[in-house]
PDB file of N, CA and C in Angstrom:
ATOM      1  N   UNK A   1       0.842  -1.171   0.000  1.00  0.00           N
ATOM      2  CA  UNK A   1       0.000   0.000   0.000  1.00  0.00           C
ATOM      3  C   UNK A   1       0.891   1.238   0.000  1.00  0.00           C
ATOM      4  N   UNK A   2       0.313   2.184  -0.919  1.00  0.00           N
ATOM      5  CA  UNK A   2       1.423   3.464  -0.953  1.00  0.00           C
ATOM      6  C   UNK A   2       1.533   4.457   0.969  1.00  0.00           C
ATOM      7  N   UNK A   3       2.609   4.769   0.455  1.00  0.00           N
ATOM      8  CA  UNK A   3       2.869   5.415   2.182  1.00  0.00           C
ATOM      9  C   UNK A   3       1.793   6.731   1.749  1.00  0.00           C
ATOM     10  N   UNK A   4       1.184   7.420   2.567  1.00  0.00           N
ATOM     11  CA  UNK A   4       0.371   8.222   3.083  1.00  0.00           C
ATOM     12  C   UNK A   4       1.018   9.214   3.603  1.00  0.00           C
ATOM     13  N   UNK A   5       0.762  11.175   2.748  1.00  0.00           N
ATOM     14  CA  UNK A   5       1.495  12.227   2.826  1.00  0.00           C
ATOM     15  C   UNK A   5       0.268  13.168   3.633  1.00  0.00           C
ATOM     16  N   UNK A   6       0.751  13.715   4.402  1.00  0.00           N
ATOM     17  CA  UNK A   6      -0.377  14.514   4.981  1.00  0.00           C
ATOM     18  C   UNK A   6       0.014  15.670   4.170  1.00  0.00           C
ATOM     19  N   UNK A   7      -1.351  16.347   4.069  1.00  0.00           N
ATOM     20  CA  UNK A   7      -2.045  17.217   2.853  1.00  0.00           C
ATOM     21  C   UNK A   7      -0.604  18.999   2.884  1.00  0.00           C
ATOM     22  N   UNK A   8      -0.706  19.015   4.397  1.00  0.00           N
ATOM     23  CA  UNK A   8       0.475  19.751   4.551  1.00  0.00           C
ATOM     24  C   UNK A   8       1.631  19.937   4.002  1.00  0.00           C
ATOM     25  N   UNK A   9       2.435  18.881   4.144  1.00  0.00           N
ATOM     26  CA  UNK A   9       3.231  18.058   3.297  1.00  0.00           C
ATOM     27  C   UNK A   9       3.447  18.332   1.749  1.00  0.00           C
ATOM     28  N   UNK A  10       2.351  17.248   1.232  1.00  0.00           N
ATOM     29  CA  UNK A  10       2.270  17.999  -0.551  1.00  0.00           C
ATOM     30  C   UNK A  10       2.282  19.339  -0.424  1.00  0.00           C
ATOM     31  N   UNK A  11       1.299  19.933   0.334  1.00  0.00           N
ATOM     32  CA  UNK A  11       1.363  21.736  -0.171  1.00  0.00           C
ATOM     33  C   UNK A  11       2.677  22.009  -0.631  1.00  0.00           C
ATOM     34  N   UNK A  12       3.804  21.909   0.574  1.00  0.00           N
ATOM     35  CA  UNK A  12       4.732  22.275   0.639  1.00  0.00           C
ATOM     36  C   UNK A  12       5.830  22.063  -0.217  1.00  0.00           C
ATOM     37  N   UNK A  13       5.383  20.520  -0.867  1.00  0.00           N
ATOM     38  CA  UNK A  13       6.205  20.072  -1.657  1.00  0.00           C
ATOM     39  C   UNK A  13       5.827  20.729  -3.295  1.00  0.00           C
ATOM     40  N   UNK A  14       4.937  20.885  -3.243  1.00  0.00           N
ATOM     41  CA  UNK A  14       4.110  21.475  -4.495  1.00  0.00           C
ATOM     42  C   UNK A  14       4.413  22.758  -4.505  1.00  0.00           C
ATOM     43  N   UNK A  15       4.595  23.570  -3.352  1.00  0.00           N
ATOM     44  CA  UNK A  15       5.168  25.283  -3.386  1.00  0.00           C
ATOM     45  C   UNK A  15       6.579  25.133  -4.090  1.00  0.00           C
ATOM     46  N   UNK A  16       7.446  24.068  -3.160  1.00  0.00           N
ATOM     47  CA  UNK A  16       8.528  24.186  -3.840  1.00  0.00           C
ATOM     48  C   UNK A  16       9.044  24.188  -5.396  1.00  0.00           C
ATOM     49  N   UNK A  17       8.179  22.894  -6.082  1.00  0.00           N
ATOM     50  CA  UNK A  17       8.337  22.883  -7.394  1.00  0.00           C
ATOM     51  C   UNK A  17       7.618  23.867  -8.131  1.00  0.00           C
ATOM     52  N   UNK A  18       6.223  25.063  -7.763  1.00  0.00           N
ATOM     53  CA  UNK A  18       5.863  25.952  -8.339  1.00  0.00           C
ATOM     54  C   UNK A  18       7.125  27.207  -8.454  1.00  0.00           C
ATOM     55  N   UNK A  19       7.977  26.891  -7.291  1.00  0.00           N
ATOM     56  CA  UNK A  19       8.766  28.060  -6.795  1.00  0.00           C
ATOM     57  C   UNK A  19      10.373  27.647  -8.294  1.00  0.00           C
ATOM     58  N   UNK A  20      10.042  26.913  -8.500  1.00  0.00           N
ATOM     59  CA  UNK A  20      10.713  26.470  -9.741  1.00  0.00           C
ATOM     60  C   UNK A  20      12.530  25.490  -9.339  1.00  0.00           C
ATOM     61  N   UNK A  21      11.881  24.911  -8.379  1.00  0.00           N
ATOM     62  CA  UNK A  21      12.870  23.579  -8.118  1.00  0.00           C
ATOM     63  C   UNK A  21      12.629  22.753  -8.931  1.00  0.00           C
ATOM     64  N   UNK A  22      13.479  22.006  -9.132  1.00  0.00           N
ATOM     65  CA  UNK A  22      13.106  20.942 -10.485  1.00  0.00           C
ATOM     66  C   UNK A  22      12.726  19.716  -9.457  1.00  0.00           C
ATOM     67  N   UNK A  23      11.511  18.818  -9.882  1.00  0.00           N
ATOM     68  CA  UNK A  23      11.043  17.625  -9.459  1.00  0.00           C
ATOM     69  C   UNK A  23      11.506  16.530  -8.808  1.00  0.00           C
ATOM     70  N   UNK A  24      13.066  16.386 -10.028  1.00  0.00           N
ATOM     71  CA  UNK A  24      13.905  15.414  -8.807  1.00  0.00           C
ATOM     72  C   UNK A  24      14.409  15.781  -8.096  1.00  0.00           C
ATOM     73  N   UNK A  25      14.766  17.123  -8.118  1.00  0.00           N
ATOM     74  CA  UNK A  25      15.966  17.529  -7.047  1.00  0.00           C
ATOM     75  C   UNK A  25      15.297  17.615  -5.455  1.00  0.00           C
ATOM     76  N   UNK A  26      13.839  18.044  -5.832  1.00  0.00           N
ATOM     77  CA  UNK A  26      13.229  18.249  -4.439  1.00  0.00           C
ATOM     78  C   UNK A  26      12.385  16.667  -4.219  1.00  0.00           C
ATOM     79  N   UNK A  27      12.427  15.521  -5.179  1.00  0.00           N
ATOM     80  CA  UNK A  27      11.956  14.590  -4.757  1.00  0.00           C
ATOM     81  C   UNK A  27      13.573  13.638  -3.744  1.00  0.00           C
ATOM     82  N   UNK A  28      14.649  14.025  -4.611  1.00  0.00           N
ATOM     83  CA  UNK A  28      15.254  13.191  -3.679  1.00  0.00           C
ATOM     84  C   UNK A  28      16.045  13.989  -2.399  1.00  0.00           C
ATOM     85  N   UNK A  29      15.914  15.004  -2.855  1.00  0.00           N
ATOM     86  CA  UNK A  29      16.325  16.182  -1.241  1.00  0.00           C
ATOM     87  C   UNK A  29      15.245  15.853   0.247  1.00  0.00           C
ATOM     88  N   UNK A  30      14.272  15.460  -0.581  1.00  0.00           N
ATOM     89  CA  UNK A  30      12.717  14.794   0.253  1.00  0.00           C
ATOM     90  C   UNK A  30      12.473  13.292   0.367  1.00  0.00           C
ATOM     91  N   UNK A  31      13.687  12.582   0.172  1.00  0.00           N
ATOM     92  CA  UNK A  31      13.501  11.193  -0.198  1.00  0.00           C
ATOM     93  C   UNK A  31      11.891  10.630  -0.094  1.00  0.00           C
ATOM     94  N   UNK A  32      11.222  11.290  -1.188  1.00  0.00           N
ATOM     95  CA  UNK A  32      10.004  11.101  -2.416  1.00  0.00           C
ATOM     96  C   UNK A  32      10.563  10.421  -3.465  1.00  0.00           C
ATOM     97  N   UNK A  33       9.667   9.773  -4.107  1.00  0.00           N
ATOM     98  CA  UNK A  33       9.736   9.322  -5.266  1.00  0.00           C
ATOM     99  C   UNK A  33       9.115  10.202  -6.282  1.00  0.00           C
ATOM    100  N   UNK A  34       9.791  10.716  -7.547  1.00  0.00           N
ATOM    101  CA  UNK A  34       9.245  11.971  -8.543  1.00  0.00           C
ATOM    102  C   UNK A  34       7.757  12.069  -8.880  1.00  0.00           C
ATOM    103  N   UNK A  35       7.714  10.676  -8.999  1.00  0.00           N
ATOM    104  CA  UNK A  35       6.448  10.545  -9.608  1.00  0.00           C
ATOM    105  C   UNK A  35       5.605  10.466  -8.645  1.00  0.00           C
ATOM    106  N   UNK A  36       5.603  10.698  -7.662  1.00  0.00           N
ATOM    107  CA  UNK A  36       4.534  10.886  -6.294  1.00  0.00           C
ATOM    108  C   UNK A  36       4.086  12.205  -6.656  1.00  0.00           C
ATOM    109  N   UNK A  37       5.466  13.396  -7.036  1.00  0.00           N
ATOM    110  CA  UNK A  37       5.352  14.540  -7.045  1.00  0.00           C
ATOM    111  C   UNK A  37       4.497  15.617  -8.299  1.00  0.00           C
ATOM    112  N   UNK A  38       4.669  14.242  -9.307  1.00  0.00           N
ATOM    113  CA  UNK A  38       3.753  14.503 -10.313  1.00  0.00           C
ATOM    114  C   UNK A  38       2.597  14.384 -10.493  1.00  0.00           C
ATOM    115  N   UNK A  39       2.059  13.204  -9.671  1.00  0.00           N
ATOM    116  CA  UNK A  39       0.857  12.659  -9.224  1.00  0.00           C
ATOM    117  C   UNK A  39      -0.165  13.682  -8.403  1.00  0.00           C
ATOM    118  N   UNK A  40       0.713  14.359  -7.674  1.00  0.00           N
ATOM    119  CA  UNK A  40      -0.084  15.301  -6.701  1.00  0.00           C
ATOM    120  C   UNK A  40      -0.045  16.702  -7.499  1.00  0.00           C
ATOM    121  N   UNK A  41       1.117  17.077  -8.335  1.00  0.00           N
ATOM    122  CA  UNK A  41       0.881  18.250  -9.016  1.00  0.00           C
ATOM    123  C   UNK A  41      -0.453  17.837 -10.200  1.00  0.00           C
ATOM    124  N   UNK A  42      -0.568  16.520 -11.067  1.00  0.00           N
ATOM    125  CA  UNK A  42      -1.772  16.553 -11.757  1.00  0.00           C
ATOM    126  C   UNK A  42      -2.994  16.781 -11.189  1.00  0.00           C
ATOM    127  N   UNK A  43      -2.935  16.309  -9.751  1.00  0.00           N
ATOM    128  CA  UNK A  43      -4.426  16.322  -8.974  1.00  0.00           C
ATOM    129  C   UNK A  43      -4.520  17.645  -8.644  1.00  0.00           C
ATOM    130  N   UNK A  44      -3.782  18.793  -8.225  1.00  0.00           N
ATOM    131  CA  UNK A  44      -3.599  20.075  -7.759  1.00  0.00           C
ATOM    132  C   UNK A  44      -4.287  20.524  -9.284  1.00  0.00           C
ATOM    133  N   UNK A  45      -3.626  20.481 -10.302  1.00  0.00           N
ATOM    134  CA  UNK A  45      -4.495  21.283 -12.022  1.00  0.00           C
ATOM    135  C   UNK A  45      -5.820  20.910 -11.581  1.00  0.00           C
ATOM    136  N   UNK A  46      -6.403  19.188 -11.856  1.00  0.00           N
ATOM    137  CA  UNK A  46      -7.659  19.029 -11.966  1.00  0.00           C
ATOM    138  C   UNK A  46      -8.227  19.489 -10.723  1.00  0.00           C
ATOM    139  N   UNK A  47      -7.809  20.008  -9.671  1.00  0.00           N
ATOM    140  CA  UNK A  47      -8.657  20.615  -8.207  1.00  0.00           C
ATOM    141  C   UNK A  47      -9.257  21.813  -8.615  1.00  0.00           C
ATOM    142  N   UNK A  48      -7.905  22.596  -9.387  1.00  0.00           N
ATOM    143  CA  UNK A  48      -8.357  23.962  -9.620  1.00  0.00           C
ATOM    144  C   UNK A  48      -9.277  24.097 -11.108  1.00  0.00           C
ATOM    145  N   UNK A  49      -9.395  23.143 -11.763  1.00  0.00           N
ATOM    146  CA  UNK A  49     -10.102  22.933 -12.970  1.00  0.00           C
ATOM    147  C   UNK A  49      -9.001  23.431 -14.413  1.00  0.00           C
ATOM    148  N   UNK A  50      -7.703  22.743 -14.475  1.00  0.00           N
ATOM    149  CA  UNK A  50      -7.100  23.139 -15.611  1.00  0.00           C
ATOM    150  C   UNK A  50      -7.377  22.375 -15.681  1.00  0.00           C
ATOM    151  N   UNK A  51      -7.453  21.253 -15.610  1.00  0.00           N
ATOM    152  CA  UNK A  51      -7.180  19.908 -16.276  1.00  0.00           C
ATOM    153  C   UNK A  51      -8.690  18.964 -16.405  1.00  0.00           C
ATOM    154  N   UNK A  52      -9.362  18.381 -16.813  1.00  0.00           N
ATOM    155  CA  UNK A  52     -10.409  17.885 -16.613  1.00  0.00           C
ATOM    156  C   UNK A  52     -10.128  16.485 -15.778  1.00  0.00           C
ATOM    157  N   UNK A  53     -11.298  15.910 -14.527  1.00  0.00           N
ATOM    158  CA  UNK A  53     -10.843  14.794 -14.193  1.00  0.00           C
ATOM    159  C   UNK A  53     -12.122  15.081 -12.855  1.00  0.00           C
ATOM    160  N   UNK A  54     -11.794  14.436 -12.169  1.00  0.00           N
ATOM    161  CA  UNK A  54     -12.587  14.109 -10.376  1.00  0.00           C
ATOM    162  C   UNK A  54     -11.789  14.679  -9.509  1.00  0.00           C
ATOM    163  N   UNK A  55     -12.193  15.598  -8.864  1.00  0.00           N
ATOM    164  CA  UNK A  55     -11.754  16.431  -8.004  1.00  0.00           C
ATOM    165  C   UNK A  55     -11.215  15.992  -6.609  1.00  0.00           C
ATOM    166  N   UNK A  56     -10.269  16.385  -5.811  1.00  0.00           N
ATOM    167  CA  UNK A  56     -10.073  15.762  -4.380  1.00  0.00           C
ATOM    168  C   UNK A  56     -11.496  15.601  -3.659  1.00  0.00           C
ATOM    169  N   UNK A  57     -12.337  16.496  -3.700  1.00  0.00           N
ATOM    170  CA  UNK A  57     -13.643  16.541  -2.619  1.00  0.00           C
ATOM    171  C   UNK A  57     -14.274  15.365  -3.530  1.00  0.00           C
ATOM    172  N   UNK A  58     -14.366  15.329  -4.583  1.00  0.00           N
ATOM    173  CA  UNK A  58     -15.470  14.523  -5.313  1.00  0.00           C
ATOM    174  C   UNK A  58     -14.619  12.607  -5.415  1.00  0.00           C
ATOM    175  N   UNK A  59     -13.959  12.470  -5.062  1.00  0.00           N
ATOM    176  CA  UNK A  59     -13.028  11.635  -4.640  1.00  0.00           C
ATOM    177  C   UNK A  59     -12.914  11.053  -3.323  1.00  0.00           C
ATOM    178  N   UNK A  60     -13.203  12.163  -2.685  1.00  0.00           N
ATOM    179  CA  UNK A  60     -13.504  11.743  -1.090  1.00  0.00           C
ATOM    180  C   UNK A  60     -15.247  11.262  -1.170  1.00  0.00           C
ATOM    181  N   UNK A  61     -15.954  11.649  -1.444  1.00  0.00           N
ATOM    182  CA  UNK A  61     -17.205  11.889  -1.387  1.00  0.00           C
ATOM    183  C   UNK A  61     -17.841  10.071  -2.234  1.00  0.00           C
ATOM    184  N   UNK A  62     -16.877  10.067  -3.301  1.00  0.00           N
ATOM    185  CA  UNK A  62     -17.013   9.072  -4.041  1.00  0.00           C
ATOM    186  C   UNK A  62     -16.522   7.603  -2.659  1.00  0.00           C
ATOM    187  N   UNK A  63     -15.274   8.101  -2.041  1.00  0.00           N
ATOM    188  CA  UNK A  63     -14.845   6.640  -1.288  1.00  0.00           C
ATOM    189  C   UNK A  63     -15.979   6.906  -0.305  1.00  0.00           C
ATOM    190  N   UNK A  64     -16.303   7.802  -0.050  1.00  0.00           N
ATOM    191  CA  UNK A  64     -17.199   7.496   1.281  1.00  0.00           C
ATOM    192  C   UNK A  64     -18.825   6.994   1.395  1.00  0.00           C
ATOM    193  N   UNK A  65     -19.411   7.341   0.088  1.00  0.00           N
ATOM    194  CA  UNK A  65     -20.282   6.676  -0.488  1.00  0.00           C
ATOM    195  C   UNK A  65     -19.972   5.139  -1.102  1.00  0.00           C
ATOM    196  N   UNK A  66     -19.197   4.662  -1.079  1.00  0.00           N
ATOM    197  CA  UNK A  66     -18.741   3.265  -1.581  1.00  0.00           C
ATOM    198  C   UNK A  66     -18.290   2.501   0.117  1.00  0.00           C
ATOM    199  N   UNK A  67     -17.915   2.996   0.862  1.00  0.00           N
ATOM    200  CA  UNK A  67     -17.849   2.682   2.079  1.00  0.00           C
ATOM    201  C   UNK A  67     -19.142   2.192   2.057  1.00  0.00           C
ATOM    202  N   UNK A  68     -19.970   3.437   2.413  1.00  0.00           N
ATOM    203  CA  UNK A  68     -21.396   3.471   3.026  1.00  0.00           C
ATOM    204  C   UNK A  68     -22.379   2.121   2.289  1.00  0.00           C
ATOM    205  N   UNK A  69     -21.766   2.092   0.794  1.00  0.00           N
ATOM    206  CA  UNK A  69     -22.441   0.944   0.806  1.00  0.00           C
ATOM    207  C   UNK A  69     -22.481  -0.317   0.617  1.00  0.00           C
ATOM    208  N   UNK A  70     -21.011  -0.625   1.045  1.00  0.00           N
ATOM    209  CA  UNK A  70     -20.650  -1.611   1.269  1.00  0.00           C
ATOM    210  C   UNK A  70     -21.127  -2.269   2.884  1.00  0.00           C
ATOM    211  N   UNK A  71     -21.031  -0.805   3.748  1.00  0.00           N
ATOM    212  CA  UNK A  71     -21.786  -1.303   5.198  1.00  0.00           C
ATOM    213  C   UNK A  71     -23.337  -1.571   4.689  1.00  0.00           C
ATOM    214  N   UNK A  72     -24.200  -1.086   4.021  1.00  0.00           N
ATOM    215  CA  UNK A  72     -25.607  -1.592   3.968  1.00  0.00           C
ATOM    216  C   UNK A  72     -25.599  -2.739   2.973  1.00  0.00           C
ATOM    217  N   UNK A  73     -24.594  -3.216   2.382  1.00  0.00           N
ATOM    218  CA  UNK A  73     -24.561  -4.289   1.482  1.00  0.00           C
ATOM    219  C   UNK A  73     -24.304  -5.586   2.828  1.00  0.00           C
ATOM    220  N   UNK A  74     -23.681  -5.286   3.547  1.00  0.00           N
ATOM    221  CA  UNK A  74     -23.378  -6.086   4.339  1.00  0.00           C
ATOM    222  C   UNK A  74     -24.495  -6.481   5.846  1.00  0.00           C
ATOM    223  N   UNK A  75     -25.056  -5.357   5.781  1.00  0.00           N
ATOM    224  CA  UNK A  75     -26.105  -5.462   6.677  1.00  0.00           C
ATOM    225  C   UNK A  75     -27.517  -6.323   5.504  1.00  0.00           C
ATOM    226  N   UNK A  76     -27.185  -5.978   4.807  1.00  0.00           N
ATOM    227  CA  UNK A  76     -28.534  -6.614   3.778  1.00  0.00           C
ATOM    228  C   UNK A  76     -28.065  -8.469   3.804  1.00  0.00           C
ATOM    229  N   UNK A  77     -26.953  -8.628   3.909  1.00  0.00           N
ATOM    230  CA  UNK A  77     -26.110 -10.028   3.926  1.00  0.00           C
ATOM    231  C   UNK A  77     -26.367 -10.741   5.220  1.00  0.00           C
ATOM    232  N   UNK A  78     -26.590  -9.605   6.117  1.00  0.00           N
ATOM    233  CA  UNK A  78     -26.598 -11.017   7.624  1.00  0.00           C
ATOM    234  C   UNK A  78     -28.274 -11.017   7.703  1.00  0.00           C
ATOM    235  N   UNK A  79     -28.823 -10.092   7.143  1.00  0.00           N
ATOM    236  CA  UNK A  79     -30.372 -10.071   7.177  1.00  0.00           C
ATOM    237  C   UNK A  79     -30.685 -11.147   6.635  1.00  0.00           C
ATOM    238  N   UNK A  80     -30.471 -11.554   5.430  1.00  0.00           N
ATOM    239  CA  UNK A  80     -30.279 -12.717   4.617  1.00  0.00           C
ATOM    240  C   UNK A  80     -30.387 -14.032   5.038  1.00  0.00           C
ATOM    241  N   UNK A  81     -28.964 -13.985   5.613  1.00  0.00           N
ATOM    242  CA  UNK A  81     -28.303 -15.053   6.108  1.00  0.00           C
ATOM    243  C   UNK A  81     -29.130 -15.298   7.553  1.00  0.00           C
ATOM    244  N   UNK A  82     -29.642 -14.384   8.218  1.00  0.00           N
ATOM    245  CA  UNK A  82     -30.430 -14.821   9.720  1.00  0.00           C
ATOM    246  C   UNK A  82     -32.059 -15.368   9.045  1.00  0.00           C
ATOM    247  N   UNK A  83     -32.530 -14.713   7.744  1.00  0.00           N
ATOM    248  CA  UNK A  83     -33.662 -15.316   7.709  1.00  0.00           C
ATOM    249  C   UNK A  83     -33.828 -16.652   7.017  1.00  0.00           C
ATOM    250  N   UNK A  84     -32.648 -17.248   6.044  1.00  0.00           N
ATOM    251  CA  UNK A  84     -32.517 -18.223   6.162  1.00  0.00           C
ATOM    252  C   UNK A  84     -32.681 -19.648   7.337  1.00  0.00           C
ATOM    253  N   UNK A  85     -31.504 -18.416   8.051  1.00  0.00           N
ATOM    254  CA  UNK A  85     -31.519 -19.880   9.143  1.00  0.00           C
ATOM    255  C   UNK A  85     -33.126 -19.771  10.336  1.00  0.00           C
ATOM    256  N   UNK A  86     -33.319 -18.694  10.236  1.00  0.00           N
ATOM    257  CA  UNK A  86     -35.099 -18.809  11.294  1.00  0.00           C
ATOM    258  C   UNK A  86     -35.587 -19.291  10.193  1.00  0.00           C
ATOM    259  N   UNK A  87     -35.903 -19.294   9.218  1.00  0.00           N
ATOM    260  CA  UNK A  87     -37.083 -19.980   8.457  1.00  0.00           C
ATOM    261  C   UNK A  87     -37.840 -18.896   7.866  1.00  0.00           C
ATOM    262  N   UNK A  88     -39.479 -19.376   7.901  1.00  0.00           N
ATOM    263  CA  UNK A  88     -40.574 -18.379   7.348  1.00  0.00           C
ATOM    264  C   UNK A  88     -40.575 -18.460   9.226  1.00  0.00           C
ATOM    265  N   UNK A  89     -40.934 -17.397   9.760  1.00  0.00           N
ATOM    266  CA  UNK A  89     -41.272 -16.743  11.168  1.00  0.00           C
ATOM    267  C   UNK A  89     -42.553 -16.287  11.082  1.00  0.00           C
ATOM    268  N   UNK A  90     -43.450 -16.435  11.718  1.00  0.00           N
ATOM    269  CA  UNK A  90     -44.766 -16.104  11.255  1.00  0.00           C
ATOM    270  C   UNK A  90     -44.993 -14.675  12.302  1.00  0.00           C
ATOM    271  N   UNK A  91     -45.305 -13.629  11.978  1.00  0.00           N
ATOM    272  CA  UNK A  91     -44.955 -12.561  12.972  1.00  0.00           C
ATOM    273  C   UNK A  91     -46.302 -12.937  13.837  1.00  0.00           C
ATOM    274  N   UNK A  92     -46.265 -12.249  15.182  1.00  0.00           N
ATOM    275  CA  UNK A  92     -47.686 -12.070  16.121  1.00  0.00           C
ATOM    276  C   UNK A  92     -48.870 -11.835  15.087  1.00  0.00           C
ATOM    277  N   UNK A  93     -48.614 -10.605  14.324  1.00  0.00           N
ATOM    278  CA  UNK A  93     -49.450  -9.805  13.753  1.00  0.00           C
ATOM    279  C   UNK A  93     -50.820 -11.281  12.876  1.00  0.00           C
ATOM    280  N   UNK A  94     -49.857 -11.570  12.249  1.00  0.00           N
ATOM    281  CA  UNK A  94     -50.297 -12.445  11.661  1.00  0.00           C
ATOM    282  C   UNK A  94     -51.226 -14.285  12.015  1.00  0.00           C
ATOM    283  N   UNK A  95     -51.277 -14.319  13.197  1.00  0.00           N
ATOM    284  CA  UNK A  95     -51.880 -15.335  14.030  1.00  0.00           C
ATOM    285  C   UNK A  95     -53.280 -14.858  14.591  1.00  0.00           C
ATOM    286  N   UNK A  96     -53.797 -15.512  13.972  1.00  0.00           N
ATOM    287  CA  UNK A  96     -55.938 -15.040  14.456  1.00  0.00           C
ATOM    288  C   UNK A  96     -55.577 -15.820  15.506  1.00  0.00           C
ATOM    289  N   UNK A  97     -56.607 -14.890  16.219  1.00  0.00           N
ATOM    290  CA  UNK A  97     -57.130 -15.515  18.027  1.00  0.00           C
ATOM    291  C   UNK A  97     -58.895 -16.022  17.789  1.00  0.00           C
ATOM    292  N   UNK A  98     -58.337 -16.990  18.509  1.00  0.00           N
ATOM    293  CA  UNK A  98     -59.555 -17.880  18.588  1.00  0.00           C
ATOM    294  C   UNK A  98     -60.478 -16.853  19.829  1.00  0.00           C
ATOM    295  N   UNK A  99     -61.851 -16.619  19.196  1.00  0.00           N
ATOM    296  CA  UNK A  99     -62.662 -16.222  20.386  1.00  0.00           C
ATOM    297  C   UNK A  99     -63.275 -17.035  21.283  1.00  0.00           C
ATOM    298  N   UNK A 100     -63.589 -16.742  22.536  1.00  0.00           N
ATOM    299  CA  UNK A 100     -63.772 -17.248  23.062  1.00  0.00           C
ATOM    300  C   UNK A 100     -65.643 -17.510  23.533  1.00  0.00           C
TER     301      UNK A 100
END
């Protein structure tokens, strides 16, 4: 799994190369890998809309809705799986009373 840059971080690394450091020099002065540095400068264009693509917020928004429904996919799974194993359950509702 890729190592994880707090957002701080890129800024900073991204000022530098706007500030006109060249890519490797501040990727290995930062022992980064370049192409980390390119990766986050393409996502920085498409944030601000040079570039066309899915935005950081719309990216977040996207994993967190895919989270979300993977938890109700999974709640729909033990629902499943519990009414299997009870059977048909006949609720209260459904049982006439004998009068008396």
């Amino acid at each position: 799994m890729p190592k994880r840059y707090p957002a701080e971080f890129r800024r900073k690394v991204l000022d530098l190369v706007a500030a006109g450091r060249p890519v490797a020099q501040v990727a290995a002065d930062l022992d980064i890998r370049d192409q980390t540095i390119y990766v986050w400068r393409r996502q920085e264009l498409i944030d601000t809309g040079q570039l066309p693509g899915t935005t950081s917020t719309e990216n977040a928004e996207l994993t967190a809705a895919r989270k979300r429904i993977a938890e109700l996919e999974a709640g729909v799974a033990i629902h499943r799986r519990a009414a299997q194993l009870l059977g048909e359950v006949v609720s209260p509702k459904d049982v006439t009373r004998r009068s008396r």
